[in-house]
C-alpha atoms as a PDB file:
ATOM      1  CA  UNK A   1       0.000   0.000   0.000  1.00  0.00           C
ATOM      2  CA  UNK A   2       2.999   2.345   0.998  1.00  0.00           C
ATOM      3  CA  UNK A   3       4.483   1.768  -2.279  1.00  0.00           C
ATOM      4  CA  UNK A   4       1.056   2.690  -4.183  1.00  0.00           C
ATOM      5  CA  UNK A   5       1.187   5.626  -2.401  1.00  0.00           C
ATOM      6  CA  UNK A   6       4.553   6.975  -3.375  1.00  0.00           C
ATOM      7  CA  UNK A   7       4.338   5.718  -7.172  1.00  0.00           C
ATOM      8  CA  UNK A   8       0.996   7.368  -7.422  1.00  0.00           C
ATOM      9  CA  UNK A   9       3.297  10.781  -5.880  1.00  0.00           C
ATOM     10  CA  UNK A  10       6.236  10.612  -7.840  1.00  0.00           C
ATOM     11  CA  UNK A  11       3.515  10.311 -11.011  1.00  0.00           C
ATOM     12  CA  UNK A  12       1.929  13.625  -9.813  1.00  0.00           C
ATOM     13  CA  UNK A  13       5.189  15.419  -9.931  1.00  0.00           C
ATOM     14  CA  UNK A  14       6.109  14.447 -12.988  1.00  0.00           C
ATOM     15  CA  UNK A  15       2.746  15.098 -14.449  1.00  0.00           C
ATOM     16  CA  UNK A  16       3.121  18.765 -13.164  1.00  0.00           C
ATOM     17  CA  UNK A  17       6.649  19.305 -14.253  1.00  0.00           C
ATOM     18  CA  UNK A  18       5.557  18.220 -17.657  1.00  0.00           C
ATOM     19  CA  UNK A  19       2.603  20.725 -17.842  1.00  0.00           C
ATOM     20  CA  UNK A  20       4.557  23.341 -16.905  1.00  0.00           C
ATOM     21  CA  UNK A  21       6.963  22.919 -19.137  1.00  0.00           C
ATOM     22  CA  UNK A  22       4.340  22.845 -22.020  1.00  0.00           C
ATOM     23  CA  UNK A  23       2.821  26.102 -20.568  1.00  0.00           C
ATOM     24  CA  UNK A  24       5.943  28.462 -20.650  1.00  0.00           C
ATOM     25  CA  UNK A  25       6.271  30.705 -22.996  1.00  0.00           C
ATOM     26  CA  UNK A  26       9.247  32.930 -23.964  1.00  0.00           C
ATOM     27  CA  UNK A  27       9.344  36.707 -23.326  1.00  0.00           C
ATOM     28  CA  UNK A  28       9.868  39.571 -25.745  1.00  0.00           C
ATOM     29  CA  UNK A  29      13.812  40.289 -26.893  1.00  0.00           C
ATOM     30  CA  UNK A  30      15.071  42.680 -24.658  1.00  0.00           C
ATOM     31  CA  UNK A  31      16.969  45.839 -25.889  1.00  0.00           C
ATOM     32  CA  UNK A  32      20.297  45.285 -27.741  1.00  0.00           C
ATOM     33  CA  UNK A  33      23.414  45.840 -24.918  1.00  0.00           C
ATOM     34  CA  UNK A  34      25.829  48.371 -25.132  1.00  0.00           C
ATOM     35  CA  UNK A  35      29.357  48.524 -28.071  1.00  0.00           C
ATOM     36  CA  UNK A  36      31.997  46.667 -26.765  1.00  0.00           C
ATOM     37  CA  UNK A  37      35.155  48.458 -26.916  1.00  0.00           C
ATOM     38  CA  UNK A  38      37.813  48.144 -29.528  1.00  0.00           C
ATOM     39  CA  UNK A  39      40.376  45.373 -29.444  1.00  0.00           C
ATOM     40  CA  UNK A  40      43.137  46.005 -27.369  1.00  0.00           C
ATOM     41  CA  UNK A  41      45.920  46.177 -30.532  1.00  0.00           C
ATOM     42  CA  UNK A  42      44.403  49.070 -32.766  1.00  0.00           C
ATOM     43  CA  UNK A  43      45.689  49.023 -36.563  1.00  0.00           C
ATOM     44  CA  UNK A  44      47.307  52.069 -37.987  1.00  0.00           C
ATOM     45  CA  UNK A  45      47.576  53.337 -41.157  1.00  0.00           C
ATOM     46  CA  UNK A  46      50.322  56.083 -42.355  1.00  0.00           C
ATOM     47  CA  UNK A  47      51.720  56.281 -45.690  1.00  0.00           C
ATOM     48  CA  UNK A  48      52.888  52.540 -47.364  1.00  0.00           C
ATOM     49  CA  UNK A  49      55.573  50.233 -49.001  1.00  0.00           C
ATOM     50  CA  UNK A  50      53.713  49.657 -51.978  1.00  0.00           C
ATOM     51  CA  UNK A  51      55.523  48.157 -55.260  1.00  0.00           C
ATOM     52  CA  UNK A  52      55.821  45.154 -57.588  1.00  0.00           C
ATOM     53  CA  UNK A  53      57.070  41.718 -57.160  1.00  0.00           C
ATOM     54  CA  UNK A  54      58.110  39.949 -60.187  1.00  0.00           C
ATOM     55  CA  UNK A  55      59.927  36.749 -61.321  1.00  0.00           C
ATOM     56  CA  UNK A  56      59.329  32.668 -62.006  1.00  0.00           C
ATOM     57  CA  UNK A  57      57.503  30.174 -60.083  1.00  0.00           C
ATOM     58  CA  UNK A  58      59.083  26.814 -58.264  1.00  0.00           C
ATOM     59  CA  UNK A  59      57.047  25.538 -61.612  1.00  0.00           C
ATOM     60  CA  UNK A  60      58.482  27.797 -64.494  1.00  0.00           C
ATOM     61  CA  UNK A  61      55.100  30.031 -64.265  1.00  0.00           C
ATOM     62  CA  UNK A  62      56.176  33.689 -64.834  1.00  0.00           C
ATOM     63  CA  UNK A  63      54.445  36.336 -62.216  1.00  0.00           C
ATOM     64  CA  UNK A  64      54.409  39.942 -61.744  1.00  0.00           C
ATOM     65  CA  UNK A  65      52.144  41.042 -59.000  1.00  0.00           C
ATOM     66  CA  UNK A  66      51.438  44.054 -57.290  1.00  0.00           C
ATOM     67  CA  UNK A  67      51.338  45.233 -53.495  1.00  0.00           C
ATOM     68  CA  UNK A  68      50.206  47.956 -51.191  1.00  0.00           C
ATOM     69  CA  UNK A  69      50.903  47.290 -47.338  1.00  0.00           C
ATOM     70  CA  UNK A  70      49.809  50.503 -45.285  1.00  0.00           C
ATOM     71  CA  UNK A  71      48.555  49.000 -41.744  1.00  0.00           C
ATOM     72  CA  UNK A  72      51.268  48.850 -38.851  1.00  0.00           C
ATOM     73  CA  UNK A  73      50.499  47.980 -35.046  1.00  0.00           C
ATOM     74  CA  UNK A  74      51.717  48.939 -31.657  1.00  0.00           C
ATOM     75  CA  UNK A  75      54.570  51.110 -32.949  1.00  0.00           C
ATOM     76  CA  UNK A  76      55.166  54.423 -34.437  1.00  0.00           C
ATOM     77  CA  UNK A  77      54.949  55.177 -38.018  1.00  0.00           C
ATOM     78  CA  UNK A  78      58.198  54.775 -38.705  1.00  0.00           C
ATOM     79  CA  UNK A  79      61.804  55.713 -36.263  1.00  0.00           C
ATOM     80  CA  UNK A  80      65.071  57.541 -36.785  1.00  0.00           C
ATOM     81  CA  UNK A  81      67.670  56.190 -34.677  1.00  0.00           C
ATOM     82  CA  UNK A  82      71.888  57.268 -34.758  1.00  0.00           C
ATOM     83  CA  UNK A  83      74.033  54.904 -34.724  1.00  0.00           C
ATOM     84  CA  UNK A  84      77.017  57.422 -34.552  1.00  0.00           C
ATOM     85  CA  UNK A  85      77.201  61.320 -35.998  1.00  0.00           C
ATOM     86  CA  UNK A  86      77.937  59.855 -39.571  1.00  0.00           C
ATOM     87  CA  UNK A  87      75.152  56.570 -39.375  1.00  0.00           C
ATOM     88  CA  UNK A  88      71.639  57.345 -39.316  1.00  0.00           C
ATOM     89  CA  UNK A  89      69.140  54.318 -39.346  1.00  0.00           C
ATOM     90  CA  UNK A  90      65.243  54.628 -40.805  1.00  0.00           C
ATOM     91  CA  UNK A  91      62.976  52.187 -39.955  1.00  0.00           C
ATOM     92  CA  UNK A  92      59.563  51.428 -42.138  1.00  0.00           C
ATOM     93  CA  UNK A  93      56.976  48.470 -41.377  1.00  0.00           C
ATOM     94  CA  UNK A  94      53.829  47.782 -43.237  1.00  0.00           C
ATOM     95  CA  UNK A  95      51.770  44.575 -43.721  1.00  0.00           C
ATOM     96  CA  UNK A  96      47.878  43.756 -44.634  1.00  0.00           C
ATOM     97  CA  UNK A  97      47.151  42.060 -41.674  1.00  0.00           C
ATOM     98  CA  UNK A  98      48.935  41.248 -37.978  1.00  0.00           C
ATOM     99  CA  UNK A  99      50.135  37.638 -38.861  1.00  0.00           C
ATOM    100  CA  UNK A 100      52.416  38.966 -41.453  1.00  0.00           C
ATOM    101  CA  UNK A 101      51.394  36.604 -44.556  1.00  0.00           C
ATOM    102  CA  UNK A 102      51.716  40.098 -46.924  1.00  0.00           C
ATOM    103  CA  UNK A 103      54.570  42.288 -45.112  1.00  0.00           C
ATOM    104  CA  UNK A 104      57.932  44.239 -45.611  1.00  0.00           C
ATOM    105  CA  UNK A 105      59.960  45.792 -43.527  1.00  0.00           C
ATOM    106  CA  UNK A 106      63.200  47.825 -44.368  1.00  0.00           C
ATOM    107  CA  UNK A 107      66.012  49.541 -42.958  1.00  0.00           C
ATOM    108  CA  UNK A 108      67.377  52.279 -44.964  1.00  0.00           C
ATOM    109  CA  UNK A 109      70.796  53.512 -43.514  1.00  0.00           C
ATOM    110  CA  UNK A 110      72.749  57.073 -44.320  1.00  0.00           C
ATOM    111  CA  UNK A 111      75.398  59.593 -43.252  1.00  0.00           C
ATOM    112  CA  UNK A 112      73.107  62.098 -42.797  1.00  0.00           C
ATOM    113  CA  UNK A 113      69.361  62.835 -41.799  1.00  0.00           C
ATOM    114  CA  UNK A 114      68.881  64.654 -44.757  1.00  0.00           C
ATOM    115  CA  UNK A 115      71.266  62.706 -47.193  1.00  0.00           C
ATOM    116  CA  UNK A 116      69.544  62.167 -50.631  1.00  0.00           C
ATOM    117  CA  UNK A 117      71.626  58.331 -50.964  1.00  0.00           C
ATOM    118  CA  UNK A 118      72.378  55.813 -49.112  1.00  0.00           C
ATOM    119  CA  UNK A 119      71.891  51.899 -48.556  1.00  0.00           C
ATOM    120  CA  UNK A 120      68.552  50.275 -47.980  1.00  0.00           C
ATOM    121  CA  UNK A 121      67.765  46.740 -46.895  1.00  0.00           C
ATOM    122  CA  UNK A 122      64.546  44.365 -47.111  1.00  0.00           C
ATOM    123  CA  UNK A 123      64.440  43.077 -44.117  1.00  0.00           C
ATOM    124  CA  UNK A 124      61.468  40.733 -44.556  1.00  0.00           C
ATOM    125  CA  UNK A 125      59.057  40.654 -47.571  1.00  0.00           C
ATOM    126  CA  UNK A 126      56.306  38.269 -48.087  1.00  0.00           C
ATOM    127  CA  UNK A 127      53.728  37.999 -50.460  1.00  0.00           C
ATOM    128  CA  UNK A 128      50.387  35.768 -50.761  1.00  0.00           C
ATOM    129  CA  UNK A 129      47.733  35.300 -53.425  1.00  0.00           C
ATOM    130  CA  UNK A 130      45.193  32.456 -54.098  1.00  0.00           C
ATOM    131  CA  UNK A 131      45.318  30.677 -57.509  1.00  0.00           C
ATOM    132  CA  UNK A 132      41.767  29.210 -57.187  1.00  0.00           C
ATOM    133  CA  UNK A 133      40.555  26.467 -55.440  1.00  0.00           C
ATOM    134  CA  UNK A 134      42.851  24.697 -52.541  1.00  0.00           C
ATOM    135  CA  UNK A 135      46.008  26.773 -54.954  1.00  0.00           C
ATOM    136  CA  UNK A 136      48.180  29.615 -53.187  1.00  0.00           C
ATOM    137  CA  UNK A 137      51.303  31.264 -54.423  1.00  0.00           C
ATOM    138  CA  UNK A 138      53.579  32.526 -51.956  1.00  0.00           C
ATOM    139  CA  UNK A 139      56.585  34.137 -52.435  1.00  0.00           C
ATOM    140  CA  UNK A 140      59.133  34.903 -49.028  1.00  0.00           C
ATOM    141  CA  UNK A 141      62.454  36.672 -48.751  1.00  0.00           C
ATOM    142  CA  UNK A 142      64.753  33.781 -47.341  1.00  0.00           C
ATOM    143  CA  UNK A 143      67.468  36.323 -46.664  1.00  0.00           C
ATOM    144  CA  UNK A 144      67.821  39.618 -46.520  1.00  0.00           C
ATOM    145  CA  UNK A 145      68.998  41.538 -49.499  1.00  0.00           C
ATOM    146  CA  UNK A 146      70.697  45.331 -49.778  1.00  0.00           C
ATOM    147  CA  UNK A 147      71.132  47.810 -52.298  1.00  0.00           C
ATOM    148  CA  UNK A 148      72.036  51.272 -52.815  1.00  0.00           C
ATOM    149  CA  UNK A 149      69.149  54.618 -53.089  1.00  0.00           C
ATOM    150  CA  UNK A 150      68.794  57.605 -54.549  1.00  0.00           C
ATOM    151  CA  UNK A 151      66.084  60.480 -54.239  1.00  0.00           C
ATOM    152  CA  UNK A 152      65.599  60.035 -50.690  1.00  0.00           C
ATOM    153  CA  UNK A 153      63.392  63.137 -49.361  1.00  0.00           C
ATOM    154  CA  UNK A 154      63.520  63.498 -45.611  1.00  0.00           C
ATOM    155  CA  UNK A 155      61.429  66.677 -43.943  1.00  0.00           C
ATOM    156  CA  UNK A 156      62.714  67.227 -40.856  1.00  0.00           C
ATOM    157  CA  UNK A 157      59.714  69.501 -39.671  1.00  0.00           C
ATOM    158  CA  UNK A 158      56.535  67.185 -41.179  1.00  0.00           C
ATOM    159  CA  UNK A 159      58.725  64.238 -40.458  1.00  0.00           C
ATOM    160  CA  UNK A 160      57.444  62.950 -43.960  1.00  0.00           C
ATOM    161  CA  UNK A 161      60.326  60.384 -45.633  1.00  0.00           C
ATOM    162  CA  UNK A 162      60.173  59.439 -49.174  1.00  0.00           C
ATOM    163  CA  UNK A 163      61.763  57.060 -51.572  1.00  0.00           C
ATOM    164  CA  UNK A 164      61.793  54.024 -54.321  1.00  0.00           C
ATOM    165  CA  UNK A 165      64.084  51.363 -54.187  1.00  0.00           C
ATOM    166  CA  UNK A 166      64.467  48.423 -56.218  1.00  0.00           C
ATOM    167  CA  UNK A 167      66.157  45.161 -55.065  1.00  0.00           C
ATOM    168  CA  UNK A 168      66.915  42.131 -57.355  1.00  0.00           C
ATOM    169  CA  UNK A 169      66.622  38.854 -55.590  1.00  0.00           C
ATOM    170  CA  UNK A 170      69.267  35.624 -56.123  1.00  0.00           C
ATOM    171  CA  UNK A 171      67.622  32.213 -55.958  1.00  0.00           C
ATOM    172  CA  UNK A 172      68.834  31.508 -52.699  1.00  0.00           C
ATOM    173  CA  UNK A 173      66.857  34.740 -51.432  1.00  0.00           C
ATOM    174  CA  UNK A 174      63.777  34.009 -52.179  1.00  0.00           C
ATOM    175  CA  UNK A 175      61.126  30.824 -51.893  1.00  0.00           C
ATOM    176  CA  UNK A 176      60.800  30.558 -55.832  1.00  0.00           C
ATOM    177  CA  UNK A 177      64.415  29.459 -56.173  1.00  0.00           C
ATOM    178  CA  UNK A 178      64.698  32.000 -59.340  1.00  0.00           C
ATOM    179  CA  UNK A 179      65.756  35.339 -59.747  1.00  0.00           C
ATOM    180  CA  UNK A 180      63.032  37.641 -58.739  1.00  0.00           C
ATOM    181  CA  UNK A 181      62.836  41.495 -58.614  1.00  0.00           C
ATOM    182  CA  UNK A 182      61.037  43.301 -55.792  1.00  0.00           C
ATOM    183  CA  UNK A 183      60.608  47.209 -56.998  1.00  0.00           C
ATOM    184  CA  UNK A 184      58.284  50.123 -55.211  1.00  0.00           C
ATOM    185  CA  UNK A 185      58.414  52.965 -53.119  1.00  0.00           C
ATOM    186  CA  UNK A 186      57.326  54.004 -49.357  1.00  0.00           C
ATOM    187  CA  UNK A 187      56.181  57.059 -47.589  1.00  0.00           C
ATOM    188  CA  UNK A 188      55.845  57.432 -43.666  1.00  0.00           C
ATOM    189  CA  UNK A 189      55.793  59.800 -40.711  1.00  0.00           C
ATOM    190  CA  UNK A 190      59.372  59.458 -39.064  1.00  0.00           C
ATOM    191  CA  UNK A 191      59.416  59.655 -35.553  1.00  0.00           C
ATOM    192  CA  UNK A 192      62.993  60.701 -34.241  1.00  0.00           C
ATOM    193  CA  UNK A 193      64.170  58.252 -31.167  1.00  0.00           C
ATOM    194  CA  UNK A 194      65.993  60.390 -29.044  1.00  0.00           C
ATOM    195  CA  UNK A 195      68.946  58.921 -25.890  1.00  0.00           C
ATOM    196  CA  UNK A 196      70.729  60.613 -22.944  1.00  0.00           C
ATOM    197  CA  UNK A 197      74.135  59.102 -22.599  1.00  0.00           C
ATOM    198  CA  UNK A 198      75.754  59.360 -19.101  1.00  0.00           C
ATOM    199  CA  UNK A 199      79.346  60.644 -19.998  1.00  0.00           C
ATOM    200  CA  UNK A 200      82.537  60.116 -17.415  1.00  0.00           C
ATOM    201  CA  UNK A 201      82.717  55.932 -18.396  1.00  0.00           C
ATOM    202  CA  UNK A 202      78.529  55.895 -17.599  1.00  0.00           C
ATOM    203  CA  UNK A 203      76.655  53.334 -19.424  1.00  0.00           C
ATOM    204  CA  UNK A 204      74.086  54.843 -22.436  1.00  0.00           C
ATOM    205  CA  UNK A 205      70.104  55.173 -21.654  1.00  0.00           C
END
């Protein structure tokens, strides 16, 4: 009889859980919530290294392609360090996205701020484009590569630096394993990076 009694209970609970269940109904949509803020790495954009890459595929396919990298994250524009009172180091970044797949970054090195020549190096280059389905061409620096510039433009009030440069790539510098040709110019804001040095033997800051 006792365990009627508590079957015939526990059937009664359930039999109101389910009817509840089949009465609720949902609300309205309440109102949308606030913007989030922006992501903590914000992308920048000021001036370029824009250009054409040219040469042969691993295959014997012959490309010429162009690029335009203008964002830059986390760091100025561009920097003017001295290395000495005769060596002057500019420093220029660009790339499409943070990872890096489509990037350069050069170094372009003179005796002066204002010097018109000098010698510029591709530091890192890297370019990607899709050939169609499950097919990408990518073509890497493997090492850098140097040359020498003319027509540099460097305002030292604006901070504005201009240039073109033109680098031709061995096999062994590049991912295509062929001669390849990597021609363009840049434009950036330079900002000047500026060091106290602690004379009497102290050590530089």
């Amino acid at each position: 009889m006792k365990t009627v009694k508590i079957r015939t209970f526990a059937t009664g609970i359930a039999a109101c859980i389910l009817l509840m269940t089949a009465c609720k109904k949902e609300g309205p949509a309440g109102p949308a919530g606030a913007n989030g803020t922006n992501g903590l790495i914000a992308v920048n954009t000021d001036g370029f290294i824009r250009g054409n890459v040219s040469g042969t595929r691993q295959d014997g396919t012959p490309f010429n392609e162009a690029f335009d990298y203008q964002n830059y994250w986390s760091t100025p524009s561009a920097t003017l360090d001295s290395n000495n009172i005769a060596s002057y180091d500019f420093n220029i970044g660009r790339s499409v996205d943070i990872f890096g797949t489509n990037s350069a970054s050069i170094t372009i090195n003179t005796t002066s701020k204002t010097a018109s020549s000098g010698t510029i190096s591709l530091n890192s280059f890297s370019f990607t484009k899709s050939l169609g389905t499950n097919q990408l061409f990518a073509f890497s620096l493997t090492s850098n590569a140097s040359s020498t510039i003319t027509g540099l433009v460097y305002n030292t009030t604006s901070g504005l630096y201009t240039g073109n440069f033109s680098f031709t790539l061995t096999g062994l510098q590049n991912s295509t394993g062929n001669t390849a040709t990597v021609n363009g110019s840049f434009e950036a804001t330079v900002t000047q990076m500026h060091y106290m040095m602690l004379h009497n033997g102290g050590a530089a800051l």
